[in-house]
PDB file of N, CA and C in Angstrom:
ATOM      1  N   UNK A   1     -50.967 165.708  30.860  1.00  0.00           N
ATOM      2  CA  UNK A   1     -51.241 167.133  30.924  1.00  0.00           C
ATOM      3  C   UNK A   1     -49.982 167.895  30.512  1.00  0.00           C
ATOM      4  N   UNK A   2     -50.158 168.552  29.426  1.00  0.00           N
ATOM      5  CA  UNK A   2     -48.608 169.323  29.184  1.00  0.00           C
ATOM      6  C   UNK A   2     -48.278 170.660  29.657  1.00  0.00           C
ATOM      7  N   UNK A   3     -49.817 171.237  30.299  1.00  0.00           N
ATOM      8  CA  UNK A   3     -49.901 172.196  31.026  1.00  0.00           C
ATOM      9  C   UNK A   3     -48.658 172.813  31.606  1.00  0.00           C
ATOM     10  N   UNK A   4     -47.771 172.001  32.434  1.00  0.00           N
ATOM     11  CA  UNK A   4     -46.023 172.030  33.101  1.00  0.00           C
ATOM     12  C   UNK A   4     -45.124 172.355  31.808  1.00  0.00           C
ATOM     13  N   UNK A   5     -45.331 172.057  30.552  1.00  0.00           N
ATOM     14  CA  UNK A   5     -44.103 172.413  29.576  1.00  0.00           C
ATOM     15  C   UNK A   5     -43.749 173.234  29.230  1.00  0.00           C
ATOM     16  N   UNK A   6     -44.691 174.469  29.035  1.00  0.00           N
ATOM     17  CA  UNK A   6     -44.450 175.626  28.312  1.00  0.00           C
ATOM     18  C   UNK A   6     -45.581 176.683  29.594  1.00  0.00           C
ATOM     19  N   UNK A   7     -44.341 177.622  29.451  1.00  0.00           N
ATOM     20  CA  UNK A   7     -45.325 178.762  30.520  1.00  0.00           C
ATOM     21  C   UNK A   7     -45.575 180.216  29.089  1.00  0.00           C
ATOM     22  N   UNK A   8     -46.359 180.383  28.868  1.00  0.00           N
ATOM     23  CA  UNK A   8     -46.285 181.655  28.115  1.00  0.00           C
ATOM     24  C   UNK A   8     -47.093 183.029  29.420  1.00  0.00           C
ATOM     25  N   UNK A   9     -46.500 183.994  28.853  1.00  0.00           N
ATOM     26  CA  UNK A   9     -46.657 185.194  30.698  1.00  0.00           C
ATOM     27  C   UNK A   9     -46.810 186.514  29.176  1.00  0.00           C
ATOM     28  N   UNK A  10     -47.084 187.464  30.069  1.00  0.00           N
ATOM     29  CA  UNK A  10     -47.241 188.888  29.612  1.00  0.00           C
ATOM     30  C   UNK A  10     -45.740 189.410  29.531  1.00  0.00           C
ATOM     31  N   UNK A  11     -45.168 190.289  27.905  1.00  0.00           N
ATOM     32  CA  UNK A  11     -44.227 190.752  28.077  1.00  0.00           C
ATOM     33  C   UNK A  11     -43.967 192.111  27.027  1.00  0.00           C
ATOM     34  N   UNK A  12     -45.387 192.967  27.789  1.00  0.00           N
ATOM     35  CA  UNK A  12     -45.447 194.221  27.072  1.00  0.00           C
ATOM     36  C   UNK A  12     -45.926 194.179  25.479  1.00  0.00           C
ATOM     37  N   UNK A  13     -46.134 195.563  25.376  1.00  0.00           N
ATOM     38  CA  UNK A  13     -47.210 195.360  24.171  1.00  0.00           C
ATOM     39  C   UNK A  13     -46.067 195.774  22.730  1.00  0.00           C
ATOM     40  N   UNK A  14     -45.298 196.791  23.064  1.00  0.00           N
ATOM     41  CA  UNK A  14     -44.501 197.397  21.887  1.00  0.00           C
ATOM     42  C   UNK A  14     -43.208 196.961  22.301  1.00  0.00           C
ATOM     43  N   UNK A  15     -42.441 196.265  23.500  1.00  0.00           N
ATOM     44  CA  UNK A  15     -41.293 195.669  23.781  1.00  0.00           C
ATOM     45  C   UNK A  15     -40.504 197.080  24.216  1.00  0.00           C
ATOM     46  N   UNK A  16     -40.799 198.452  24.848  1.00  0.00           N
ATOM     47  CA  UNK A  16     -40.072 199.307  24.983  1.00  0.00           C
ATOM     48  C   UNK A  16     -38.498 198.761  25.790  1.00  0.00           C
ATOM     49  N   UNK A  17     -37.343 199.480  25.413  1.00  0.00           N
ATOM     50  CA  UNK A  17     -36.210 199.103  25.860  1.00  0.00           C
ATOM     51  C   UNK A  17     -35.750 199.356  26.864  1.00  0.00           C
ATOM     52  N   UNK A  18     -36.811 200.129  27.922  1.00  0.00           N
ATOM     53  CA  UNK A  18     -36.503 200.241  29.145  1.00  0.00           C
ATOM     54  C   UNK A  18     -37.604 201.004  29.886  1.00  0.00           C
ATOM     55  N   UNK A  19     -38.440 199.728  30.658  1.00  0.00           N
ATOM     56  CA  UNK A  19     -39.734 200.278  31.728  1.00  0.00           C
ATOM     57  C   UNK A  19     -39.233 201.718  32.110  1.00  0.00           C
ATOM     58  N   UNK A  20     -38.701 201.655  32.488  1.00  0.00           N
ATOM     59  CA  UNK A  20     -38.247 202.503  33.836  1.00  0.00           C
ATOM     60  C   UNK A  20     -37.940 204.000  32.971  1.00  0.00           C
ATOM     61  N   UNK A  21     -37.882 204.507  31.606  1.00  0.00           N
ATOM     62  CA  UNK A  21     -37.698 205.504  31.314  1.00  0.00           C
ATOM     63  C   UNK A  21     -39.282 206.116  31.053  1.00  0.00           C
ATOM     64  N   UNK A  22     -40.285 205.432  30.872  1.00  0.00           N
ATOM     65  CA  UNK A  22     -41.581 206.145  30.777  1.00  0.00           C
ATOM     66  C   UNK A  22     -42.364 206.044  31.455  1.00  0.00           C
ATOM     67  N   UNK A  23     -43.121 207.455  31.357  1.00  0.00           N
ATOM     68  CA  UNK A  23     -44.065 207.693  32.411  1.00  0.00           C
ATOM     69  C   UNK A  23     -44.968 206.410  33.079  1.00  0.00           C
ATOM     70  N   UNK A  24     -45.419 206.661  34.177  1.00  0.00           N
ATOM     71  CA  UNK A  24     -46.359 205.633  34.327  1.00  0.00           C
ATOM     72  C   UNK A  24     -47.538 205.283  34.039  1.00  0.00           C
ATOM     73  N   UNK A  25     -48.127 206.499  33.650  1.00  0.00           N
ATOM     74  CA  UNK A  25     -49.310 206.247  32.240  1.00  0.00           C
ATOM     75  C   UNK A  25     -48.895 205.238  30.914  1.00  0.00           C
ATOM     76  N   UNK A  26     -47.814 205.366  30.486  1.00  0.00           N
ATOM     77  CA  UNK A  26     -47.334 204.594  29.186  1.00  0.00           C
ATOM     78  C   UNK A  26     -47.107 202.995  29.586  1.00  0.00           C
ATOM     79  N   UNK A  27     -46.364 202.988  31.146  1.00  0.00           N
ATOM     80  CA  UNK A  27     -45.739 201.402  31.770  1.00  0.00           C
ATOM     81  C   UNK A  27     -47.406 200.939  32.068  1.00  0.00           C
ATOM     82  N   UNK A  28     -48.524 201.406  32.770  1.00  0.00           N
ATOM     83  CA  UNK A  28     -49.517 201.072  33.137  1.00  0.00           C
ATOM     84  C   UNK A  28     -50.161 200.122  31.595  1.00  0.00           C
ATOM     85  N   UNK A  29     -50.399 201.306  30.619  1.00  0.00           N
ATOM     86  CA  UNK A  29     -50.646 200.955  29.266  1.00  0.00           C
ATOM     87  C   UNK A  29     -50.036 200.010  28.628  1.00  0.00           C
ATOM     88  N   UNK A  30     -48.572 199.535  28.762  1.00  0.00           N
ATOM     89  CA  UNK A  30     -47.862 198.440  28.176  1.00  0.00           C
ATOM     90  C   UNK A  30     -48.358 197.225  28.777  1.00  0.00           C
ATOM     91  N   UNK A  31     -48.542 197.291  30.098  1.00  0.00           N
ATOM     92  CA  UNK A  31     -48.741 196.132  30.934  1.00  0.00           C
ATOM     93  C   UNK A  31     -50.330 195.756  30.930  1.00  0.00           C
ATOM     94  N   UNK A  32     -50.947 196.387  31.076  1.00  0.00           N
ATOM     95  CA  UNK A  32     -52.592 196.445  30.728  1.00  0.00           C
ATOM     96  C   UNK A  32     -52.946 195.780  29.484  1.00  0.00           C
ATOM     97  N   UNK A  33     -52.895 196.318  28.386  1.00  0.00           N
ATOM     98  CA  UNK A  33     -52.681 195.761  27.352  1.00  0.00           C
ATOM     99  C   UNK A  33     -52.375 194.390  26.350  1.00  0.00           C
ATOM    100  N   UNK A  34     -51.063 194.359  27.093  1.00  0.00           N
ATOM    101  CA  UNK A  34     -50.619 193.092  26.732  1.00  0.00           C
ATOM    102  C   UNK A  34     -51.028 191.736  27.722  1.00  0.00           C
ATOM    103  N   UNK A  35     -51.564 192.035  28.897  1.00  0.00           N
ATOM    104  CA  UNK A  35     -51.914 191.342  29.953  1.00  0.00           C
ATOM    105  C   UNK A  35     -53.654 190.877  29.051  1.00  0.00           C
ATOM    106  N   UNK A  36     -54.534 191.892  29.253  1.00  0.00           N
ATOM    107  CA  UNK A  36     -56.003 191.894  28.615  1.00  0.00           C
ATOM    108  C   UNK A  36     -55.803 190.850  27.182  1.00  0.00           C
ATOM    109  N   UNK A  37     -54.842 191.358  26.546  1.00  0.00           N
ATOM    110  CA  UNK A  37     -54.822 190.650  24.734  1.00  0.00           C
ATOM    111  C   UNK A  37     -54.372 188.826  25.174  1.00  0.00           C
ATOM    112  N   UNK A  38     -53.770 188.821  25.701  1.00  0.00           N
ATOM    113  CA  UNK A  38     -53.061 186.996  26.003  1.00  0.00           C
ATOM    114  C   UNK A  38     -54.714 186.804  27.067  1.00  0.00           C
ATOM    115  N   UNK A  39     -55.021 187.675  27.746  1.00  0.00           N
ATOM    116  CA  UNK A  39     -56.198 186.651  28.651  1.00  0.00           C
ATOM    117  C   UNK A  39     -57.324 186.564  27.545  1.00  0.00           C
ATOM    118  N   UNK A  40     -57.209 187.334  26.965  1.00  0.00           N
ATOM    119  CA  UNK A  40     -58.537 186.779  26.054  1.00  0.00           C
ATOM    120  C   UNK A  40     -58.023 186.151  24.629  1.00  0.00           C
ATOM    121  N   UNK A  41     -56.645 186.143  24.071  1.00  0.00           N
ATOM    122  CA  UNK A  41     -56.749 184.741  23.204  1.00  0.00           C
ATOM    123  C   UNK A  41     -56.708 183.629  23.754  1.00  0.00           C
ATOM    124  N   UNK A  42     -55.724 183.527  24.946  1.00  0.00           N
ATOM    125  CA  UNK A  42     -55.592 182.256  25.423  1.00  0.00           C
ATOM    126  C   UNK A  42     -56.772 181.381  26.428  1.00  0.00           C
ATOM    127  N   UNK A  43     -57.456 182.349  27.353  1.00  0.00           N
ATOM    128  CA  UNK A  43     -58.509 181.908  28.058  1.00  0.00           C
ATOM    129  C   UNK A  43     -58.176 181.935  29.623  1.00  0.00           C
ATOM    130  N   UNK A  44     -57.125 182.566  30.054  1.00  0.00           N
ATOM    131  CA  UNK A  44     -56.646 182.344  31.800  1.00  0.00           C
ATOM    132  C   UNK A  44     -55.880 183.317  31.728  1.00  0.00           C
ATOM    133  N   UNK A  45     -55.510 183.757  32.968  1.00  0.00           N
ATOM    134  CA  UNK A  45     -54.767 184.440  33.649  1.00  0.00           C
ATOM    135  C   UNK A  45     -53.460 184.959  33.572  1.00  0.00           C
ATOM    136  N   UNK A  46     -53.168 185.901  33.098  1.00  0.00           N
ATOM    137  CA  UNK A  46     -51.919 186.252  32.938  1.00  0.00           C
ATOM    138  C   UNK A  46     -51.401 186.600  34.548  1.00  0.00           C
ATOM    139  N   UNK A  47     -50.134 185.959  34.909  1.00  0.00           N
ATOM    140  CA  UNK A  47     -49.914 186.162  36.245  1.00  0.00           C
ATOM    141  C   UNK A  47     -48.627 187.079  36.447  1.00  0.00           C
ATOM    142  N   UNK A  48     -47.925 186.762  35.785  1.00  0.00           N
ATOM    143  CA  UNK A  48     -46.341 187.137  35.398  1.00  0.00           C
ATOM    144  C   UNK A  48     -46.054 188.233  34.325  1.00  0.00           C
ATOM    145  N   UNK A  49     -44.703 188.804  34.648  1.00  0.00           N
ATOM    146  CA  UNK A  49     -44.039 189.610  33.337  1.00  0.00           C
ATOM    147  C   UNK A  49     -43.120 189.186  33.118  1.00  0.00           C
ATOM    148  N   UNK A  50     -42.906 188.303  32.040  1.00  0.00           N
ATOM    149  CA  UNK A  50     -41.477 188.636  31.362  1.00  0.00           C
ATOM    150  C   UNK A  50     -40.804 189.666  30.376  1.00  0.00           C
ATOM    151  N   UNK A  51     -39.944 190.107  30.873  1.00  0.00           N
ATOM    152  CA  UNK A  51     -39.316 191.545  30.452  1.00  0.00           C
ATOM    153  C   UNK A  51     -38.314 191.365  30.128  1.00  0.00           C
ATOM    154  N   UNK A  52     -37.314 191.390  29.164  1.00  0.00           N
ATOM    155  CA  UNK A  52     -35.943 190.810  28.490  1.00  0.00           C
ATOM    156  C   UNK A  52     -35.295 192.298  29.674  1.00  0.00           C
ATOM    157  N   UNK A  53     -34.238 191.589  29.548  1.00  0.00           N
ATOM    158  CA  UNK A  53     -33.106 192.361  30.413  1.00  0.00           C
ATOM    159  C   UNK A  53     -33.000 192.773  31.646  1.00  0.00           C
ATOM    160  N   UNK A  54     -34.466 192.658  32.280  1.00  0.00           N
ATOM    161  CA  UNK A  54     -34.944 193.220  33.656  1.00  0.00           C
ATOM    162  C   UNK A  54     -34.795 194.929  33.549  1.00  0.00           C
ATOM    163  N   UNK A  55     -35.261 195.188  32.575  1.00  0.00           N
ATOM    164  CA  UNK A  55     -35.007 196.922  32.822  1.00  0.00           C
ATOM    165  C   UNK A  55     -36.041 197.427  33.396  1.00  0.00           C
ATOM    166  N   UNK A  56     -36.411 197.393  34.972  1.00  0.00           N
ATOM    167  CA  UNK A  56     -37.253 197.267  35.389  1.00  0.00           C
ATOM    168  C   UNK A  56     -36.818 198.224  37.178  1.00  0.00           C
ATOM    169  N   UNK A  57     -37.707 198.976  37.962  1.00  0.00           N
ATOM    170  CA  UNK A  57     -37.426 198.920  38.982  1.00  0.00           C
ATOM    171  C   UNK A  57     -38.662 198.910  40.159  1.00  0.00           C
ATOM    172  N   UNK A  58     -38.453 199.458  41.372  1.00  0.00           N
ATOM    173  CA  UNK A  58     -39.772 199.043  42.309  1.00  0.00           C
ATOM    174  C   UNK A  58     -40.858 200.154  42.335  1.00  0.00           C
ATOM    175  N   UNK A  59     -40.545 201.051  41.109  1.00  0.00           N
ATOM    176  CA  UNK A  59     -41.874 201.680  40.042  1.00  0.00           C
ATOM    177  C   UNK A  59     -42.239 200.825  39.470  1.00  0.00           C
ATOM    178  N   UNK A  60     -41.938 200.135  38.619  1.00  0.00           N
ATOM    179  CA  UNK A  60     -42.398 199.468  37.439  1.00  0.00           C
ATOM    180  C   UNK A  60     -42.874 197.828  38.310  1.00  0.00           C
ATOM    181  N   UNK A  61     -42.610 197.994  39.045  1.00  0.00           N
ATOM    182  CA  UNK A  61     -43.112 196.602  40.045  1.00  0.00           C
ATOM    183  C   UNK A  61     -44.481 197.381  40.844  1.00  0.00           C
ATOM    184  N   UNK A  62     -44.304 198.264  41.038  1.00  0.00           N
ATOM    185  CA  UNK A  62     -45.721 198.346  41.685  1.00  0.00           C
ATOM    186  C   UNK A  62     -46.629 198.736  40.896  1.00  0.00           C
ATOM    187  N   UNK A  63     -46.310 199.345  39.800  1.00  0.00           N
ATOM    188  CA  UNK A  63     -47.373 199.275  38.275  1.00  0.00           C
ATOM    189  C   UNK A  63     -47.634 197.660  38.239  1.00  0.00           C
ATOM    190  N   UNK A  64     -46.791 197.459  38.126  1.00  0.00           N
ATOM    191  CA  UNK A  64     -47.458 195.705  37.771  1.00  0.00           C
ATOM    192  C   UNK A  64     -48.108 195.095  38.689  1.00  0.00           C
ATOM    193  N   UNK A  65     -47.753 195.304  39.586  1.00  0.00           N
ATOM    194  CA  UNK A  65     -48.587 194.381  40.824  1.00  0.00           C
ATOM    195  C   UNK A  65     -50.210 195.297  40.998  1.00  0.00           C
ATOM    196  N   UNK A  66     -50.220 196.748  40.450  1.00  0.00           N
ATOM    197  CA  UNK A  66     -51.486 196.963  40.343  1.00  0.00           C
ATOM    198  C   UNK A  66     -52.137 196.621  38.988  1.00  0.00           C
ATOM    199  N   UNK A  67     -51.482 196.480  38.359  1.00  0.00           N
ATOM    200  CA  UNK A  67     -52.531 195.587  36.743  1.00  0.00           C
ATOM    201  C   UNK A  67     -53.131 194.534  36.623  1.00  0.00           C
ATOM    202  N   UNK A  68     -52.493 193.692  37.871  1.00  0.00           N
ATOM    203  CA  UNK A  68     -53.160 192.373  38.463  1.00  0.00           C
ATOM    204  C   UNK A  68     -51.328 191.207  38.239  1.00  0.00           C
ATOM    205  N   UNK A  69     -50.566 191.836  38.145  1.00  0.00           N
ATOM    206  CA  UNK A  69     -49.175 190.463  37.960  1.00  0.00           C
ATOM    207  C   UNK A  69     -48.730 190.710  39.442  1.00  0.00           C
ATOM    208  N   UNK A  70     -48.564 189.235  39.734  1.00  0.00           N
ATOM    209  CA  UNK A  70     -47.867 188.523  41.057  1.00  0.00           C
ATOM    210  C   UNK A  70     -46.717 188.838  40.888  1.00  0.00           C
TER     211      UNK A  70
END
Protein backbone atom coordinates (compact mmCIF):
# COMPACT_ATOMS: atom_id res chain seq x y z
CA UNK A 1 0.00 0.00 0.00
CA UNK A 2 1.85 3.26 -0.83
CA UNK A 3 -0.96 5.12 0.58
CA UNK A 4 1.92 6.19 3.73
CA UNK A 5 4.38 7.78 0.95
CA UNK A 6 3.09 10.74 -0.31
CA UNK A 7 0.43 12.95 1.58
CA UNK A 8 -0.95 15.54 -0.96
CA UNK A 9 -3.44 18.26 1.45
CA UNK A 10 -5.18 21.54 0.29
CA UNK A 11 -2.92 24.63 -0.23
CA UNK A 12 -5.15 27.45 -1.50
CA UNK A 13 -6.37 28.20 -4.79
CA UNK A 14 -4.24 31.43 -6.11
CA UNK A 15 -1.25 30.85 -3.36
CA UNK A 16 -2.02 34.47 -1.79
CA UNK A 17 1.19 35.67 0.21
CA UNK A 18 -0.42 36.13 3.27
CA UNK A 19 -3.94 34.55 4.75
CA UNK A 20 -4.14 36.86 7.25
CA UNK A 21 -4.22 40.16 5.05
CA UNK A 22 -7.72 39.30 3.38
CA UNK A 23 -10.96 39.51 4.21
CA UNK A 24 -12.62 36.47 5.31
CA UNK A 25 -14.88 36.17 2.44
CA UNK A 26 -11.65 35.86 0.10
CA UNK A 27 -9.64 33.22 2.99
CA UNK A 28 -13.16 31.25 3.15
CA UNK A 29 -13.05 31.24 -0.88
CA UNK A 30 -9.29 30.19 -1.12
CA UNK A 31 -9.84 27.37 1.21
CA UNK A 32 -13.26 26.17 -0.15
CA UNK A 33 -12.15 25.98 -3.40
CA UNK A 34 -9.08 24.45 -3.41
CA UNK A 35 -10.35 21.90 -0.76
CA UNK A 36 -13.78 20.99 -3.26
CA UNK A 37 -11.19 20.86 -6.62
CA UNK A 38 -8.49 18.05 -4.94
CA UNK A 39 -11.78 16.14 -3.37
CA UNK A 40 -13.17 15.70 -6.55
CA UNK A 41 -10.00 14.94 -8.75
CA UNK A 42 -8.57 12.82 -6.33
CA UNK A 43 -11.67 11.00 -4.70
CA UNK A 44 -11.24 11.61 -0.57
CA UNK A 45 -10.97 13.99 1.80
CA UNK A 46 -9.05 16.86 2.01
CA UNK A 47 -8.16 17.10 5.76
CA UNK A 48 -5.23 19.50 6.05
CA UNK A 49 -3.70 22.93 4.82
CA UNK A 50 -0.54 23.32 3.70
CA UNK A 51 0.38 26.94 3.53
CA UNK A 52 4.15 27.86 2.67
CA UNK A 53 5.45 30.11 5.38
CA UNK A 54 2.63 29.73 7.93
CA UNK A 55 1.26 33.19 7.17
CA UNK A 56 -1.52 32.27 8.95
CA UNK A 57 -3.33 33.21 12.34
CA UNK A 58 -6.31 31.94 14.81
CA UNK A 59 -8.62 33.84 12.05
CA UNK A 60 -7.46 31.98 9.38
CA UNK A 61 -7.60 28.73 11.60
CA UNK A 62 -11.03 29.07 12.40
CA UNK A 63 -11.93 29.74 8.67
CA UNK A 64 -10.39 26.53 8.11
CA UNK A 65 -11.65 24.46 10.65
CA UNK A 66 -15.11 25.75 9.36
CA UNK A 67 -14.48 24.58 5.59
CA UNK A 68 -14.15 21.18 6.99
CA UNK A 69 -9.76 21.06 7.69
CA UNK A 70 -8.66 19.38 11.01
Amino acid sequence: DDSDLISVESHTVTHPEDLRKLEDAAVTKELNESKAALEEKLGRKMRSLAYPVGNADDRVARIAHAAGYE
